[in-house]
N, C-alpha and C. Protein backbone atom coordinates (compact mmCIF):
# COMPACT_ATOMS: atom_id res chain seq x y z
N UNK A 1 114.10 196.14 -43.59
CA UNK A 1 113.82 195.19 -44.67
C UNK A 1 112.36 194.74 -44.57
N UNK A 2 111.70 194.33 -45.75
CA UNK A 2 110.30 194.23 -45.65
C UNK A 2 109.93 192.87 -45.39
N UNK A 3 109.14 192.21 -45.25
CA UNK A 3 108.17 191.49 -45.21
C UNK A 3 108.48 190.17 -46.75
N UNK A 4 108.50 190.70 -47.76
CA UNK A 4 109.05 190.32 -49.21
C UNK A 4 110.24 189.40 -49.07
N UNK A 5 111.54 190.62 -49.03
CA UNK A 5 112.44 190.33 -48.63
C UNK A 5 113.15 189.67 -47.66
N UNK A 6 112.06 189.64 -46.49
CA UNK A 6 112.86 188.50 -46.00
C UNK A 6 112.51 187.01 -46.17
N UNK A 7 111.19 187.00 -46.77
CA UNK A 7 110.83 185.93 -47.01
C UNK A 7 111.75 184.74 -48.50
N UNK A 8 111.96 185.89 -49.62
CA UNK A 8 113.32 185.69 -50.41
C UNK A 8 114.60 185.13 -49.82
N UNK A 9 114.81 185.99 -48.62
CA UNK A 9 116.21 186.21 -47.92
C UNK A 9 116.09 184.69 -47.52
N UNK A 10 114.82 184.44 -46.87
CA UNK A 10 114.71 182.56 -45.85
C UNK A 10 114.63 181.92 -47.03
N UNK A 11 114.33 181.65 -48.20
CA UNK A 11 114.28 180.56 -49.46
C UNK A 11 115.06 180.48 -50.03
N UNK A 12 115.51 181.48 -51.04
CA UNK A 12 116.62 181.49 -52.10
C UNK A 12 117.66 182.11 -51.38
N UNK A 13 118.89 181.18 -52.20
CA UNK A 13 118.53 180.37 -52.75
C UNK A 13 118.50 178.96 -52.62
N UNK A 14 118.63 178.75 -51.07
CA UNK A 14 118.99 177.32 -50.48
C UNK A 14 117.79 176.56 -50.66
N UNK A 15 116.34 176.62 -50.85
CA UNK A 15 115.45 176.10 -50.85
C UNK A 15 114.81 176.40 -52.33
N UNK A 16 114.71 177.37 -52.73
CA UNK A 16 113.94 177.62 -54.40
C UNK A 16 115.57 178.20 -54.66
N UNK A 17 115.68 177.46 -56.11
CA UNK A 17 117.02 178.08 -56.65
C UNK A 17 116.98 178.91 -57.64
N UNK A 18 116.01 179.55 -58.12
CA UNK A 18 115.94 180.46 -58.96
C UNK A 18 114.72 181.22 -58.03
N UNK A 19 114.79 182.81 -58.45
CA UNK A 19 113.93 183.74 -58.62
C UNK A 19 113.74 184.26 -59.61
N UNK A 20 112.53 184.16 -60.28
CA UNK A 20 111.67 184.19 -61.61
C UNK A 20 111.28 186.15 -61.68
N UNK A 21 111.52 186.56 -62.29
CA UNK A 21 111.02 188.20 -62.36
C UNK A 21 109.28 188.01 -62.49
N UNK A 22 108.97 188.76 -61.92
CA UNK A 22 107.67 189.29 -61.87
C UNK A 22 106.79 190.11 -62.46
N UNK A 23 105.28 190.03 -62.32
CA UNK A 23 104.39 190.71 -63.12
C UNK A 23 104.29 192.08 -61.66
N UNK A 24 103.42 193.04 -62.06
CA UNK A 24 103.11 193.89 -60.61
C UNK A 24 102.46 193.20 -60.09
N UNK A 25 101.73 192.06 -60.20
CA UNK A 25 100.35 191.35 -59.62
C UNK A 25 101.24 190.59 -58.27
N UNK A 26 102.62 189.86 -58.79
CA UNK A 26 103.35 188.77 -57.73
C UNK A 26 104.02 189.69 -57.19
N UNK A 27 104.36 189.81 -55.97
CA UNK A 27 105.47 190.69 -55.40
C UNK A 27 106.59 189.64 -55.53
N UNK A 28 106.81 188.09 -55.18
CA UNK A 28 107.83 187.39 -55.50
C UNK A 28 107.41 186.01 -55.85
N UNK A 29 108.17 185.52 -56.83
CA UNK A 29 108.04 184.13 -57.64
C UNK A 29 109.43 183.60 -57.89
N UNK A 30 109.65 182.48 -56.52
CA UNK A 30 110.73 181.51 -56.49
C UNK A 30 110.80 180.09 -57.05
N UNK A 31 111.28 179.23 -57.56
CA UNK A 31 111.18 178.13 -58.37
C UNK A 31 112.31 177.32 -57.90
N UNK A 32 112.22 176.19 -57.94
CA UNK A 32 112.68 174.75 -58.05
C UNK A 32 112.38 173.72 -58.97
N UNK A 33 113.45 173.35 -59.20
CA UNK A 33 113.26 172.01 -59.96
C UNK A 33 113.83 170.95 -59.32
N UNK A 34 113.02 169.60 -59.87
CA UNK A 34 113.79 168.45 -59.41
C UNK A 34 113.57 167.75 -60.95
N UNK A 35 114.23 166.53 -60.46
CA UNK A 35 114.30 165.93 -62.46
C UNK A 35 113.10 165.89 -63.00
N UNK A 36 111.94 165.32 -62.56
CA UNK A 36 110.79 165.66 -63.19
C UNK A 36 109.26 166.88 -62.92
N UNK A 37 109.83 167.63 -61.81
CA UNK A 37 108.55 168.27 -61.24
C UNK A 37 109.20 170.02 -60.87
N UNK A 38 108.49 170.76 -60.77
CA UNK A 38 108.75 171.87 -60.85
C UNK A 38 107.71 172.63 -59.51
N UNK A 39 108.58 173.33 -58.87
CA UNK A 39 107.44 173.83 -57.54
C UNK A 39 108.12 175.75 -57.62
N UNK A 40 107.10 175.96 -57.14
CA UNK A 40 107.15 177.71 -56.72
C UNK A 40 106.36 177.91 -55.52
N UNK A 41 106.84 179.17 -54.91
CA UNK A 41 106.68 179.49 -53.93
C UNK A 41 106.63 181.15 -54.34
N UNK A 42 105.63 182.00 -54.08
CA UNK A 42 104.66 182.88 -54.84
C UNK A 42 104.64 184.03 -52.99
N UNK A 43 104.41 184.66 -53.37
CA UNK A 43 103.79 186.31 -52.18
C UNK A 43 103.08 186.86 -53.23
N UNK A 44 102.01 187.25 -52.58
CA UNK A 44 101.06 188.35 -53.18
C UNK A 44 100.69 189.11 -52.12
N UNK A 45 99.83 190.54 -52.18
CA UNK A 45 99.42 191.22 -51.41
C UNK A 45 98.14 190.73 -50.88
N UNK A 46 97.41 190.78 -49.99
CA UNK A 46 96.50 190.59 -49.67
C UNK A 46 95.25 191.48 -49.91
N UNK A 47 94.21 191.26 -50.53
CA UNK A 47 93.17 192.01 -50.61
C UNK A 47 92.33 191.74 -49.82
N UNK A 48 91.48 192.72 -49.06
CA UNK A 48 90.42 192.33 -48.44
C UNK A 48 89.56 192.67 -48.64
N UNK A 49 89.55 193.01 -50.04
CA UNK A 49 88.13 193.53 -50.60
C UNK A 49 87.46 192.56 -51.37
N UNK A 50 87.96 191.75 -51.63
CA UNK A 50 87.83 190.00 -52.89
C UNK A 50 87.84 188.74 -51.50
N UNK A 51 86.94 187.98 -52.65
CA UNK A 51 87.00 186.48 -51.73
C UNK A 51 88.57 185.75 -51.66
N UNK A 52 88.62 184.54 -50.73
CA UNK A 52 90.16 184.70 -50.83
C UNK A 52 89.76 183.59 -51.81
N UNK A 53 88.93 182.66 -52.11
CA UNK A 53 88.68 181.73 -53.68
C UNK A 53 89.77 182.84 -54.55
N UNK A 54 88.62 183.81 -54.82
CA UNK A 54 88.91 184.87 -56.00
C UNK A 54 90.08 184.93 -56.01
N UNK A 55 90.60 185.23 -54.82
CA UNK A 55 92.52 185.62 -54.80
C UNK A 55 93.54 184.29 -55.57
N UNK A 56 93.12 183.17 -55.03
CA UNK A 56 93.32 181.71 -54.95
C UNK A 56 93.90 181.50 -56.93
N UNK A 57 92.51 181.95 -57.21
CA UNK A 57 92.14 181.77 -58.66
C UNK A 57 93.25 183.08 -59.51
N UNK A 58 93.08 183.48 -58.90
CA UNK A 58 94.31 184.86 -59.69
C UNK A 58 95.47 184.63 -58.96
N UNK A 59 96.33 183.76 -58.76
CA UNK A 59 97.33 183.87 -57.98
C UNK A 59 97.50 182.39 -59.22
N UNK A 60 96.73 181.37 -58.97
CA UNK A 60 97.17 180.15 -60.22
C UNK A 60 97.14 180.48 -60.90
N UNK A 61 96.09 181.99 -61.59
CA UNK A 61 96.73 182.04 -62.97
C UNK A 61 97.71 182.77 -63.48
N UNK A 62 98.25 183.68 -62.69
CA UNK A 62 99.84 184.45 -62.81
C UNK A 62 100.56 183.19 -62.58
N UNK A 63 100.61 182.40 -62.11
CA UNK A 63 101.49 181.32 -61.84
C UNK A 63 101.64 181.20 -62.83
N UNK A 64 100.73 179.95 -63.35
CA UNK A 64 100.73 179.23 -65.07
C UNK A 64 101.38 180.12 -65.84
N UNK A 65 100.72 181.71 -65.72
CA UNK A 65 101.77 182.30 -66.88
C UNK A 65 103.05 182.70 -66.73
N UNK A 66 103.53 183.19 -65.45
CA UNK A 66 104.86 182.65 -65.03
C UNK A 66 105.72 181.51 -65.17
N UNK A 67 105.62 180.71 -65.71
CA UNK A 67 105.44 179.12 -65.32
C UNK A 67 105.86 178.54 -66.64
N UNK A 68 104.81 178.72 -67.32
CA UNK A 68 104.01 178.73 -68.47
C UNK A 68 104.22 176.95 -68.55
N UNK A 69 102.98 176.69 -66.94
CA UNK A 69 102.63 175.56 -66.51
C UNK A 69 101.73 175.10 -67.33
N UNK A 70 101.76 173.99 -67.66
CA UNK A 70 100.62 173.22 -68.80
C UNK A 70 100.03 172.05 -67.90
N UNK A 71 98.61 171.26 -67.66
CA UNK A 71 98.15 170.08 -67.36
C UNK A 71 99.13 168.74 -68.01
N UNK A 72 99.36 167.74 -67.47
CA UNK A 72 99.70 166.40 -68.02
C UNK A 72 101.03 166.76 -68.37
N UNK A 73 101.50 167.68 -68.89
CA UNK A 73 103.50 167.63 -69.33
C UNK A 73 104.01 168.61 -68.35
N UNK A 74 103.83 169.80 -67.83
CA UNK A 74 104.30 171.07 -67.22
C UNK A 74 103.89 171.28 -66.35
N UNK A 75 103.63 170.36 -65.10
CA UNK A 75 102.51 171.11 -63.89
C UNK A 75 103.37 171.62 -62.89
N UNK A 76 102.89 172.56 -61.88
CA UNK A 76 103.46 173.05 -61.43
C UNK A 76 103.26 173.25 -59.79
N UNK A 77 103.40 172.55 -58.68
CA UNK A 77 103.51 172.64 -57.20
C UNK A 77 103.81 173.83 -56.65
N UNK A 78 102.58 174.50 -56.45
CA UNK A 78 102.97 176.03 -55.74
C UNK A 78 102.63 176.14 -53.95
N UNK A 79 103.14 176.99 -53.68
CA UNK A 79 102.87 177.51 -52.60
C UNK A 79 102.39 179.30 -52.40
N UNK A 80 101.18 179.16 -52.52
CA UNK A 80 100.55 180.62 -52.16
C UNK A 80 100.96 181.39 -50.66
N UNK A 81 101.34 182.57 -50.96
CA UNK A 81 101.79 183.30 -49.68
C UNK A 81 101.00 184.90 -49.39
N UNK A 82 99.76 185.12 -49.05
CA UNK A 82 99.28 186.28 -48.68
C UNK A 82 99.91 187.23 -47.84
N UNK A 83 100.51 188.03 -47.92
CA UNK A 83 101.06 189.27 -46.91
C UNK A 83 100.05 190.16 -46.83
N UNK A 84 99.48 190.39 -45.30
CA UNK A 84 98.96 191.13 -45.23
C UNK A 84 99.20 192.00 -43.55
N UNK A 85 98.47 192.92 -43.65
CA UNK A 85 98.82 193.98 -42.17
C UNK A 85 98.25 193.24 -41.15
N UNK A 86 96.98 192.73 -41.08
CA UNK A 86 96.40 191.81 -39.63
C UNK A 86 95.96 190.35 -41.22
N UNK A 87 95.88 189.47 -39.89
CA UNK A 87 95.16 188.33 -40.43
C UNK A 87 93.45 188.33 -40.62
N UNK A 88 92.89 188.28 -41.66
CA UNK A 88 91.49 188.49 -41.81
C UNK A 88 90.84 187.11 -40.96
N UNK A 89 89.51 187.57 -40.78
CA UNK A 89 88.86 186.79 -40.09
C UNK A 89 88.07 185.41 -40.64
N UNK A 90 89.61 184.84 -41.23
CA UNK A 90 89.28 183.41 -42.21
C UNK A 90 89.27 182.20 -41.59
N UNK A 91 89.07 180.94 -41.62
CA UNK A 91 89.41 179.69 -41.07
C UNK A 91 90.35 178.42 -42.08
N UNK A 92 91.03 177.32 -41.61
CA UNK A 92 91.96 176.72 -42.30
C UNK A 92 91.50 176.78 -43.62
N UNK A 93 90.25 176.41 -43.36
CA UNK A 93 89.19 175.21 -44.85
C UNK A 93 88.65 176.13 -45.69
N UNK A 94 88.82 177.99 -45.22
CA UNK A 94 88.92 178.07 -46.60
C UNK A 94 89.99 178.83 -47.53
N UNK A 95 91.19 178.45 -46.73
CA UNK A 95 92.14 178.29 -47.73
C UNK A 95 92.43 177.16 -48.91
N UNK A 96 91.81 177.07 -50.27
CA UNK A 96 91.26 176.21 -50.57
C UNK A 96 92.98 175.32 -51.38
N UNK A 97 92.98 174.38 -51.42
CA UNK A 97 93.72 173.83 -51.76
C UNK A 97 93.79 172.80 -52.61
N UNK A 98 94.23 172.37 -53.59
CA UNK A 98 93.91 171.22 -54.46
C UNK A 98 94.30 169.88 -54.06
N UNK A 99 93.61 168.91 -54.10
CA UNK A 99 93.09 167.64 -53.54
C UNK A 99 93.81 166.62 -54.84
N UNK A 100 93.76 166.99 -55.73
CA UNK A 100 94.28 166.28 -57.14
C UNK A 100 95.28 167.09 -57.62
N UNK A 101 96.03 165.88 -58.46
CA UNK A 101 96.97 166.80 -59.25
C UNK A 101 96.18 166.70 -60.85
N UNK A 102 94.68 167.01 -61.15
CA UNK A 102 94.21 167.37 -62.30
C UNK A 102 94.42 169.08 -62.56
N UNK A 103 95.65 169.67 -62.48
CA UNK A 103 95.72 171.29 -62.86
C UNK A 103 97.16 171.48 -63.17
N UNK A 104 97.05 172.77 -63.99
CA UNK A 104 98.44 173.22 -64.02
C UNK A 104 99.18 173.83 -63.25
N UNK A 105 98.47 174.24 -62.53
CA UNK A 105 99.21 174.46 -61.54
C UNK A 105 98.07 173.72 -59.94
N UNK A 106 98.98 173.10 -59.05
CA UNK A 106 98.61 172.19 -58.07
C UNK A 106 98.90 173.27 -56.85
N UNK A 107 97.94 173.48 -56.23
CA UNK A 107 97.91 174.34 -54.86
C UNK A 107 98.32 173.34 -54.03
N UNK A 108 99.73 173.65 -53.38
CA UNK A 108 99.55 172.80 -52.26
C UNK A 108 99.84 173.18 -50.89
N UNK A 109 99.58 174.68 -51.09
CA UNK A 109 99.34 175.26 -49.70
C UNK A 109 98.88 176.60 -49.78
N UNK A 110 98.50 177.29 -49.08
CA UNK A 110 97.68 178.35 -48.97
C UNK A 110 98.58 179.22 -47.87
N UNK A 111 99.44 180.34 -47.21
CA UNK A 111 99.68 180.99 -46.55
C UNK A 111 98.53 182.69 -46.14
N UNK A 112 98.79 182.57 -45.05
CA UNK A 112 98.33 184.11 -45.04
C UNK A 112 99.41 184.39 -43.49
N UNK A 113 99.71 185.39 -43.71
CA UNK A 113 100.99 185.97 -43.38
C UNK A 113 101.27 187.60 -42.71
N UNK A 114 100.61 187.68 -41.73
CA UNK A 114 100.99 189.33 -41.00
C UNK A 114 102.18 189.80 -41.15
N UNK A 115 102.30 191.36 -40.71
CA UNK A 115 103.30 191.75 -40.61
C UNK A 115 103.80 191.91 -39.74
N UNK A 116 103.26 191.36 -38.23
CA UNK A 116 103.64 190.60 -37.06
C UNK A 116 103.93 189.39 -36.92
N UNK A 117 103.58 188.95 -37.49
CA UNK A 117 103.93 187.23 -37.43
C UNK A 117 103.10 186.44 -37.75
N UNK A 118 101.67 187.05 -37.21
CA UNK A 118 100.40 185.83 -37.25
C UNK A 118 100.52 185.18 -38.66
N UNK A 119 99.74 184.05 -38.50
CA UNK A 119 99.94 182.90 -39.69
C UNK A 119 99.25 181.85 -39.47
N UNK A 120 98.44 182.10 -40.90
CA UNK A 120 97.24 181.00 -41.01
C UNK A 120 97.40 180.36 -42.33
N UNK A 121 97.63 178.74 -42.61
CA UNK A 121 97.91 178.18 -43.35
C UNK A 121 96.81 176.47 -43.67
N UNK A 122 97.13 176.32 -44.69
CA UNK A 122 96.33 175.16 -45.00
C UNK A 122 97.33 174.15 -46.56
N UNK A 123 97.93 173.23 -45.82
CA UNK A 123 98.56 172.08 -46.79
C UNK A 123 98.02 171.11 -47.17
N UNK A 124 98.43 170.73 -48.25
CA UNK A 124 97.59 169.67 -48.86
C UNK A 124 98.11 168.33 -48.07
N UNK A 125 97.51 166.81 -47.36
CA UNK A 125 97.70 165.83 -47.25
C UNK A 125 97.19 164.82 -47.64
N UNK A 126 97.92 163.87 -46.82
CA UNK A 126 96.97 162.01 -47.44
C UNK A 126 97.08 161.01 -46.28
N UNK A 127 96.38 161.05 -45.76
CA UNK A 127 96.42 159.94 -44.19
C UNK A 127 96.13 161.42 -43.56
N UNK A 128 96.14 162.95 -43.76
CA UNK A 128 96.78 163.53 -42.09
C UNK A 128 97.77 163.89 -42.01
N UNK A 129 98.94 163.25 -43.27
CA UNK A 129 100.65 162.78 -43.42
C UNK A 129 100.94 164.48 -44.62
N UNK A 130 101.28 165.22 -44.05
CA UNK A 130 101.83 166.44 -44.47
C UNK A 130 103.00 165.88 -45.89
N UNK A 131 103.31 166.55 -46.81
CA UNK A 131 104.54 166.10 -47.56
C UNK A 131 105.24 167.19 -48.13
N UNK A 132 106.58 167.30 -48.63
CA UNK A 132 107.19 168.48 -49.24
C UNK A 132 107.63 169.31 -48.62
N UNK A 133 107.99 168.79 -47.04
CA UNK A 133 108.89 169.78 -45.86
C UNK A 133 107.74 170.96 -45.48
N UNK A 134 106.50 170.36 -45.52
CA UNK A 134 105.67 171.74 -45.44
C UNK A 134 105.59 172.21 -44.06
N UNK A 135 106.30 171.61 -42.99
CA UNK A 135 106.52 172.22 -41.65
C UNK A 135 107.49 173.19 -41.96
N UNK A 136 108.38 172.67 -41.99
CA UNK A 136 109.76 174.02 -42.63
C UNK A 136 109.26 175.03 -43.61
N UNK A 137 108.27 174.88 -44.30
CA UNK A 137 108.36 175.81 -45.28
C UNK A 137 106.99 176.86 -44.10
N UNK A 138 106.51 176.15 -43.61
CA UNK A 138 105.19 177.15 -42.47
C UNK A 138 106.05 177.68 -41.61
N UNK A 139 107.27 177.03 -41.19
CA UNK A 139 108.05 177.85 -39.95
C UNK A 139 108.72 179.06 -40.75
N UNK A 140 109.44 178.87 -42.08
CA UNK A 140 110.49 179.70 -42.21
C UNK A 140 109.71 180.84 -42.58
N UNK A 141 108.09 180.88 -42.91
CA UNK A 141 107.85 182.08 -43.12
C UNK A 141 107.50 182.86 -42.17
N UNK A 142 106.87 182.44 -40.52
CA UNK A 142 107.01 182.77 -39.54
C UNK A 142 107.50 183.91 -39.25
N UNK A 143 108.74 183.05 -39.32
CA UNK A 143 109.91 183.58 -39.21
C UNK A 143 110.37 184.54 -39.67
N UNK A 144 110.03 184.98 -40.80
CA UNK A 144 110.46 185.55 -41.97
C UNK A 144 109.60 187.08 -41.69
N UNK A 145 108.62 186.88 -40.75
CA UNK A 145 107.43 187.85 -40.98
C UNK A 145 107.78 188.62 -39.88
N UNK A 146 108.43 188.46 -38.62
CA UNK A 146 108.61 188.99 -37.61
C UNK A 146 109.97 189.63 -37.55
């Protein structure tokens, strides 16, 4: 089983209750709702030929249109997940992450994800104070990768 799949296998559907069909760009796009807010949890391939900004920026916008996340009525709490063969030679800060909820879609974490295990991540906080189970959601992909 791949890398994909087990990461599906650890979320849905106990944690994202729907899986959303895909463009070729997402390998997987999981969703949740709660009464007013809407979150996904996203895998893409990793390029290492592009900045990971660049990746960042094409990953929110398959979202939104997945989504079909809007600013101020429709926003959307994602979680970016890079799969890749080794971990590139990146640091936390620049997995870039959104600081505001001024977007349609709100980055609020950044994954990058071997096919050994390694794992380099960056969540959004306030104090220092992590929110949205984002320990569980950094372990289960771990997990998921090995």
């Amino acid at each position: 089983m791949d890398i994909v799949n087990n990461i599906k296998n650890s979320f849905y559907p106990e944690v994202y209750s729907e899986s959303i069909p895909t463009s070729a760009d997402l390998s997987l796009c999981l969703l949740k709702k709660t009464q007013l807010a809407k979150y996904v949890l996203v895998v893409k391939d990793f390029d290492s030929k592009l900045d990971i900004k660049v990746q960042i920026a094409n990953a929110r916008k398959l979202i939104r249109q997945q989504t079909s996340a809007m600013w101020l009525f429709k926003e959307v709490g994602a979680y970016i997940v890079f799969v890749c063969d080794e971990l590139p030679d990146l640091s936390e800060s620049q997995l870039e992450i959104d600081h505001t909820g001024f977007h349609a879609v709100i980055v609020q974490g950044v994954h990058l994800v071997s096919k050994s295990g390694a794992h380099l991540f960056n969540h959004s906080k306030w104090l220092n104070k992590s929110f949205g189970g984002t320990e569980s959601i950094a372990s289960r992909l771990v997990r998921s990768a090995i």
